[in-house]
PDB file of N, CA and C in Angstrom:
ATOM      1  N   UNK A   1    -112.249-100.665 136.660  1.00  0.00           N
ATOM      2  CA  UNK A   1    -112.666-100.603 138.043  1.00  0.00           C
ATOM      3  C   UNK A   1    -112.386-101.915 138.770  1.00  0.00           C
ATOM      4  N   UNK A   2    -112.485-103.131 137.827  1.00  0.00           N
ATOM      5  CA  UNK A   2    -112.771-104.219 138.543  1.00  0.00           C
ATOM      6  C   UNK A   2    -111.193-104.495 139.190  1.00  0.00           C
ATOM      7  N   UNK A   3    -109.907-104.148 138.329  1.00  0.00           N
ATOM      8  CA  UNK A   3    -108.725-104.118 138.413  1.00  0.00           C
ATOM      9  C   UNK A   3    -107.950-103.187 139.707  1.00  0.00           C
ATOM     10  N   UNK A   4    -108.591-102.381 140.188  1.00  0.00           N
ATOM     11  CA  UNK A   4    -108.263-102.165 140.900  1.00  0.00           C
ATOM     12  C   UNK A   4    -108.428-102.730 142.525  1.00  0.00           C
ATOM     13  N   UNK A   5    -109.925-103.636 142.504  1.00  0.00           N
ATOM     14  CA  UNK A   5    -109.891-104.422 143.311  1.00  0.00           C
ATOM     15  C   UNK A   5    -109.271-105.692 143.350  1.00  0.00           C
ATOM     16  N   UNK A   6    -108.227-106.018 142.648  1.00  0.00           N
ATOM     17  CA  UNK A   6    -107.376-107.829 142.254  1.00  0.00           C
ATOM     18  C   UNK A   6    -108.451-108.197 141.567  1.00  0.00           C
ATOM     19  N   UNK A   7    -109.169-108.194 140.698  1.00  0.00           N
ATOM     20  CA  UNK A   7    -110.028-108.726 140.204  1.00  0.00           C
ATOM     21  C   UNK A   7    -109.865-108.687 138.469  1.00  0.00           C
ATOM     22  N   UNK A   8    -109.499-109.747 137.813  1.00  0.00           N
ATOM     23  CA  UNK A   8    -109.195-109.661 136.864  1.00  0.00           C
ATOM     24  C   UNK A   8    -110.004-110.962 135.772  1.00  0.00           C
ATOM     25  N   UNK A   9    -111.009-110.765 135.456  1.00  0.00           N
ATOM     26  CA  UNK A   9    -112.099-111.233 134.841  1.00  0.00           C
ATOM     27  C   UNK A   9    -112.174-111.215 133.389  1.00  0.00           C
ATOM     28  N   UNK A  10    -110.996-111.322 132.669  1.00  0.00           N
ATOM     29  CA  UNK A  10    -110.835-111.049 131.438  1.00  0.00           C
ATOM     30  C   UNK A  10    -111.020-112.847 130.724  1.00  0.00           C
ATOM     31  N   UNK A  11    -110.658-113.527 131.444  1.00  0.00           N
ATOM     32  CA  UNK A  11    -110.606-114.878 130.590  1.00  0.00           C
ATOM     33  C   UNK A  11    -112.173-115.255 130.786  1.00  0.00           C
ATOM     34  N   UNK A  12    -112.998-114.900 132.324  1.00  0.00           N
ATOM     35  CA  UNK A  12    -114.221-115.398 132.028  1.00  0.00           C
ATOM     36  C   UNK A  12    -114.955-114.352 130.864  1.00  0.00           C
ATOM     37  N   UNK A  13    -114.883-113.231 130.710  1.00  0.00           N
ATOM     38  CA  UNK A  13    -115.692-112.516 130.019  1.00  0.00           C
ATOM     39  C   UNK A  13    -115.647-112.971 128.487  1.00  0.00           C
ATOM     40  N   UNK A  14    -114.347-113.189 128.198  1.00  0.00           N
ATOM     41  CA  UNK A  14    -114.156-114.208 126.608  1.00  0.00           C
ATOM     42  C   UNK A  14    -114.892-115.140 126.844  1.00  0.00           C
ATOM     43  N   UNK A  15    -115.354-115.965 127.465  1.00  0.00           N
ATOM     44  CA  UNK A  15    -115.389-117.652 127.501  1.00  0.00           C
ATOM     45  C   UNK A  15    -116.785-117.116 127.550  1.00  0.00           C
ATOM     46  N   UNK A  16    -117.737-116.511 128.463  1.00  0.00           N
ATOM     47  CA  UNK A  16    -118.976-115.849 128.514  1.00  0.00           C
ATOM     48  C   UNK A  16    -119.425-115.542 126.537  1.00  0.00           C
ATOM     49  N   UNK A  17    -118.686-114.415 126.254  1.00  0.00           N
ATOM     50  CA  UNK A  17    -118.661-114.032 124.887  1.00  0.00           C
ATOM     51  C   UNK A  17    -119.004-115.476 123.944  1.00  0.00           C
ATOM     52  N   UNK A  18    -117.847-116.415 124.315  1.00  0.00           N
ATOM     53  CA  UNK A  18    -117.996-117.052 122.629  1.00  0.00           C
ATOM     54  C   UNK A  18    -119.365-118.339 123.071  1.00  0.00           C
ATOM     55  N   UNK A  19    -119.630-118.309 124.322  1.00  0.00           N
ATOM     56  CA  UNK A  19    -120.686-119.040 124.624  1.00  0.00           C
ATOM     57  C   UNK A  19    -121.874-118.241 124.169  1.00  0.00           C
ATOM     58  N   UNK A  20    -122.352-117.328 124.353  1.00  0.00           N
ATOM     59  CA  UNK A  20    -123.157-116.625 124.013  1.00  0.00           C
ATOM     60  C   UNK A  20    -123.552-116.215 122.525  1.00  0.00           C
ATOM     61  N   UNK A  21    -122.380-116.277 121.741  1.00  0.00           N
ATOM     62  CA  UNK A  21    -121.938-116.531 120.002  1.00  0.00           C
ATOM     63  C   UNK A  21    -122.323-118.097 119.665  1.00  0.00           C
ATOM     64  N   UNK A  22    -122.323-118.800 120.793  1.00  0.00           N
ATOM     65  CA  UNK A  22    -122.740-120.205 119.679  1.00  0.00           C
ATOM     66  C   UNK A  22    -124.146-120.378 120.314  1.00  0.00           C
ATOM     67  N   UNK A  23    -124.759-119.824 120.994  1.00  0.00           N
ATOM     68  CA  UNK A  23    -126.152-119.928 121.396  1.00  0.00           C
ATOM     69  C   UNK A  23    -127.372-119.717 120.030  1.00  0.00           C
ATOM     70  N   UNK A  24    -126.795-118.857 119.082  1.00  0.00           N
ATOM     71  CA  UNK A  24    -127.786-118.263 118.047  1.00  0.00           C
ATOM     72  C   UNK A  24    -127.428-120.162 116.819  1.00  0.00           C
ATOM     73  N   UNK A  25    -126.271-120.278 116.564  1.00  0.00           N
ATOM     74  CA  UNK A  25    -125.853-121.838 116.509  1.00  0.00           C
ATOM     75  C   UNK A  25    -126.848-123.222 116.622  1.00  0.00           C
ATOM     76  N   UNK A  26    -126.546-122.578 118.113  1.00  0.00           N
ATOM     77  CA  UNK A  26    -127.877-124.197 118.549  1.00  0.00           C
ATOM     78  C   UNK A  26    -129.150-123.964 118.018  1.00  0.00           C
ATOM     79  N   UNK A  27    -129.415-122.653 118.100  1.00  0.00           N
ATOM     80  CA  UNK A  27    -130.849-122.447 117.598  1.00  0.00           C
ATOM     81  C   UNK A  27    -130.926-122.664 116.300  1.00  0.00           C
ATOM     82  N   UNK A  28    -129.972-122.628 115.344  1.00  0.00           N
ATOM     83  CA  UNK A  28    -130.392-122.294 113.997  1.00  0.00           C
ATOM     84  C   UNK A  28    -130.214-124.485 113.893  1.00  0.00           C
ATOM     85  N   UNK A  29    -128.961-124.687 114.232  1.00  0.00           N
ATOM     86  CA  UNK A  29    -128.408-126.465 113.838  1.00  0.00           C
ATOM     87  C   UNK A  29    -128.786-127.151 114.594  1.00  0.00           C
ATOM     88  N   UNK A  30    -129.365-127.019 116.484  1.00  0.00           N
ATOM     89  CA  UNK A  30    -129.731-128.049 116.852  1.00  0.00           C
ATOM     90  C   UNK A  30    -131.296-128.238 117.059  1.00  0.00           C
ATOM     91  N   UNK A  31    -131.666-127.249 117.598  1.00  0.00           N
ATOM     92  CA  UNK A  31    -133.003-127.400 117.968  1.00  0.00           C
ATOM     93  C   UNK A  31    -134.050-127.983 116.674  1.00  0.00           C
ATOM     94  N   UNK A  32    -134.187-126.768 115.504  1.00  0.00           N
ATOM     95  CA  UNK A  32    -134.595-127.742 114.306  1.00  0.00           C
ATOM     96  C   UNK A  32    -134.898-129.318 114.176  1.00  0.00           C
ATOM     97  N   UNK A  33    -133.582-129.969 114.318  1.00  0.00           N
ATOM     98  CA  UNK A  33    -133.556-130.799 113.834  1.00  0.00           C
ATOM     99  C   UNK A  33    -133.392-132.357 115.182  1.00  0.00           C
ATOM    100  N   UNK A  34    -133.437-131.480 116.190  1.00  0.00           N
ATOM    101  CA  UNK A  34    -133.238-132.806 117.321  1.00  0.00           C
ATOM    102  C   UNK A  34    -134.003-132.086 118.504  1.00  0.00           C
ATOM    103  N   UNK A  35    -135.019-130.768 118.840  1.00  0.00           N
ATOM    104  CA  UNK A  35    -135.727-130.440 119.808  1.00  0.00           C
ATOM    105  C   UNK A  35    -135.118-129.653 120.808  1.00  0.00           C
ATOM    106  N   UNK A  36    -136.020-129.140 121.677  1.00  0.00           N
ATOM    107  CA  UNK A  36    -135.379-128.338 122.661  1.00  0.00           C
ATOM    108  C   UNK A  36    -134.410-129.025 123.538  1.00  0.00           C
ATOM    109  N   UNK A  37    -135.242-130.364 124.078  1.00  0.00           N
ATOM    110  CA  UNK A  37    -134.252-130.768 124.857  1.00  0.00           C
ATOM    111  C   UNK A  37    -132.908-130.713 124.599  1.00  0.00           C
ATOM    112  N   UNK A  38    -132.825-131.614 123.321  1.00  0.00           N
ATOM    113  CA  UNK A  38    -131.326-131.700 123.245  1.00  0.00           C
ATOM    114  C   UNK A  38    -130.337-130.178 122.837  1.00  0.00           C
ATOM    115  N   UNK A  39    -130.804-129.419 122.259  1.00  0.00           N
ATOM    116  CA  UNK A  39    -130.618-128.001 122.436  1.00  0.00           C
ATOM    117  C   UNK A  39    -130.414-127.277 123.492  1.00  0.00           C
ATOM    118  N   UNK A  40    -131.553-127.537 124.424  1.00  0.00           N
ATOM    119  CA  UNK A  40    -131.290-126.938 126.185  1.00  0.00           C
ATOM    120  C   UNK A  40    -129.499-127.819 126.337  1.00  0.00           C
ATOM    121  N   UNK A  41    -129.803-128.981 126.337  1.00  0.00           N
ATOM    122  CA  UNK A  41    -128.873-129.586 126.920  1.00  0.00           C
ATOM    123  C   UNK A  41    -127.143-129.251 126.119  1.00  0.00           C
ATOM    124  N   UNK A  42    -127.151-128.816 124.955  1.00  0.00           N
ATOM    125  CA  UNK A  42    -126.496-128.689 124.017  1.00  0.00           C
ATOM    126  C   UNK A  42    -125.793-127.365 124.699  1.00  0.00           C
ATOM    127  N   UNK A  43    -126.884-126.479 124.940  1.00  0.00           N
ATOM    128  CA  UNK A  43    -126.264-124.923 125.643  1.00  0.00           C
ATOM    129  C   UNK A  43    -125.923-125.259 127.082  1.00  0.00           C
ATOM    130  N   UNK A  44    -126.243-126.335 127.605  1.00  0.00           N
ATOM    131  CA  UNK A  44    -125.657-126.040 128.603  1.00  0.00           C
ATOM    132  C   UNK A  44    -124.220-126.554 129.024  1.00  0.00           C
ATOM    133  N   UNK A  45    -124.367-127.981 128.173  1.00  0.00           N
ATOM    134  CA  UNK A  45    -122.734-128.467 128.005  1.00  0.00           C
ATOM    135  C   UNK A  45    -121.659-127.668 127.318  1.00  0.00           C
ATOM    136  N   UNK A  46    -122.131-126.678 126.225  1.00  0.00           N
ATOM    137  CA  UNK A  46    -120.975-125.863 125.871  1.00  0.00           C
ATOM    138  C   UNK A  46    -120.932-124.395 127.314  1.00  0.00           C
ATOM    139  N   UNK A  47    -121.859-124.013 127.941  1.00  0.00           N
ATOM    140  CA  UNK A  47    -121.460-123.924 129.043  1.00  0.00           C
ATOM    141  C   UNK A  47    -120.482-123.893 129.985  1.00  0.00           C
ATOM    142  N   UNK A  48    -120.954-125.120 130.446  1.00  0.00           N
ATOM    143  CA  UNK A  48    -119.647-125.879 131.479  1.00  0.00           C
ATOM    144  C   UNK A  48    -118.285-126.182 130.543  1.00  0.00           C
ATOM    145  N   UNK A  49    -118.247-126.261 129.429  1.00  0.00           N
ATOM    146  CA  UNK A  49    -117.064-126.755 128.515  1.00  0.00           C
ATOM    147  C   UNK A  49    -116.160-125.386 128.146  1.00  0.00           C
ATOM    148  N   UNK A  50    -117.164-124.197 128.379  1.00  0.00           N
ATOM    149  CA  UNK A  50    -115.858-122.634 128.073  1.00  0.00           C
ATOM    150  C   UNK A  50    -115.987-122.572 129.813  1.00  0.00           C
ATOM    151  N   UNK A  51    -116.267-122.442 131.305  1.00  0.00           N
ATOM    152  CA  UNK A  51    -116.239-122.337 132.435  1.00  0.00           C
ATOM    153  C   UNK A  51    -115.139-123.424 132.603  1.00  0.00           C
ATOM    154  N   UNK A  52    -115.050-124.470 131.985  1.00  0.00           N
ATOM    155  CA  UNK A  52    -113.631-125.722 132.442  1.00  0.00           C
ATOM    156  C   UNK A  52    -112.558-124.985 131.428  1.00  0.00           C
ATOM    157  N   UNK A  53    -113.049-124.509 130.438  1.00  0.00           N
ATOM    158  CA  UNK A  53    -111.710-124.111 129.860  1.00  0.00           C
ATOM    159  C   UNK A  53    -111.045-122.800 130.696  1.00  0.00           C
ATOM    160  N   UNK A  54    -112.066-121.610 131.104  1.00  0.00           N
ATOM    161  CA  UNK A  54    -111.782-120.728 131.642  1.00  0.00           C
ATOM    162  C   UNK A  54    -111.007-120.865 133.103  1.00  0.00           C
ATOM    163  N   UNK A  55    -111.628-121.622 133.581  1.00  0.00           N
ATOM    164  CA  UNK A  55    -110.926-122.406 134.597  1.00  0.00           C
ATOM    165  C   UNK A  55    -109.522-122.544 134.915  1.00  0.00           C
ATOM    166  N   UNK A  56    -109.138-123.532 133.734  1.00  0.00           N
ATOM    167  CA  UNK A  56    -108.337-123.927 133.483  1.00  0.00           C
ATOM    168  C   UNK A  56    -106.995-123.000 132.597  1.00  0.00           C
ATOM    169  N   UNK A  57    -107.148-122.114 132.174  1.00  0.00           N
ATOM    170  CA  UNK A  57    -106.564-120.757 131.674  1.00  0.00           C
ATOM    171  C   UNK A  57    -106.209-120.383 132.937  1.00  0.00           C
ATOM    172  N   UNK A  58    -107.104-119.826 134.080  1.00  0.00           N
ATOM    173  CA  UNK A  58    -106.775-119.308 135.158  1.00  0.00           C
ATOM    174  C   UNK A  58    -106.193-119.631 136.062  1.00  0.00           C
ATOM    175  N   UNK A  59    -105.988-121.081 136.374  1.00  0.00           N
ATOM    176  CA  UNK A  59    -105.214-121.416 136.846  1.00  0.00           C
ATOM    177  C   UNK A  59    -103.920-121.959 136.519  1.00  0.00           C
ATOM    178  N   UNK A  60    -103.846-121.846 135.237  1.00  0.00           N
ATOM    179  CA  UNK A  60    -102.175-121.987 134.819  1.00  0.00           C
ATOM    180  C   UNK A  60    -102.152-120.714 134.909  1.00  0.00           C
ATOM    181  N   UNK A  61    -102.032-119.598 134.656  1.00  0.00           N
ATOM    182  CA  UNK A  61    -101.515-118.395 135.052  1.00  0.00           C
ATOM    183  C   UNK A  61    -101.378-117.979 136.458  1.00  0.00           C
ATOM    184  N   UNK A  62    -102.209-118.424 137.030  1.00  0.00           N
ATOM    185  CA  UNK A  62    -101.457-118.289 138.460  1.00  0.00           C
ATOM    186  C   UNK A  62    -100.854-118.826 139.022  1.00  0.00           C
ATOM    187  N   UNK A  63    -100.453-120.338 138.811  1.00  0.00           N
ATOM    188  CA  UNK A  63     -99.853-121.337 139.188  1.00  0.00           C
ATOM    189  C   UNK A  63     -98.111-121.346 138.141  1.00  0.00           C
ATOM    190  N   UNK A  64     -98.439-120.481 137.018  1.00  0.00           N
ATOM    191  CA  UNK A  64     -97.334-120.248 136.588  1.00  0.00           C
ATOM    192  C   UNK A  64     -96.299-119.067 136.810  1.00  0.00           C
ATOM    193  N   UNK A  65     -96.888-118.110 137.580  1.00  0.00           N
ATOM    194  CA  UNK A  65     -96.142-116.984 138.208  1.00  0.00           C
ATOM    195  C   UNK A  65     -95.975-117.909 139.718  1.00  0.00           C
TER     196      UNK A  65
END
């Protein structure tokens, strides 16, 4: 559906995915052993770190056609 409006959301929905796969991660390796904070903060920098990668995927493909 989304494809028929130009809308092509396939690189964020991966980058969404494997962020969401290392969330169970922080819980098990960071929080334990260094607290929420740094855990909160842990999920949120891998976050922004698949959104810059996704980013960045997306705009070499359009910048490369």
């Amino acid at each position: 559906m989304l494809k028929r409006y130009g809308l092509e959301l396939d690189e964020m929905i991966v980058a969404l995915l494997i962020w969401l796969c290392t969330l169970p991660l922080i819980g098990i390796l960071i929080i334990p052993f260094l607290g929420w904070q740094v855990g909160l903060a842990a999920a949120i920098l891998l976050f922004i770190l698949a959104m810059i990668v996704c980013w960045g995927i997306c705009s070499w493909k359009i910048f490369r056609e």
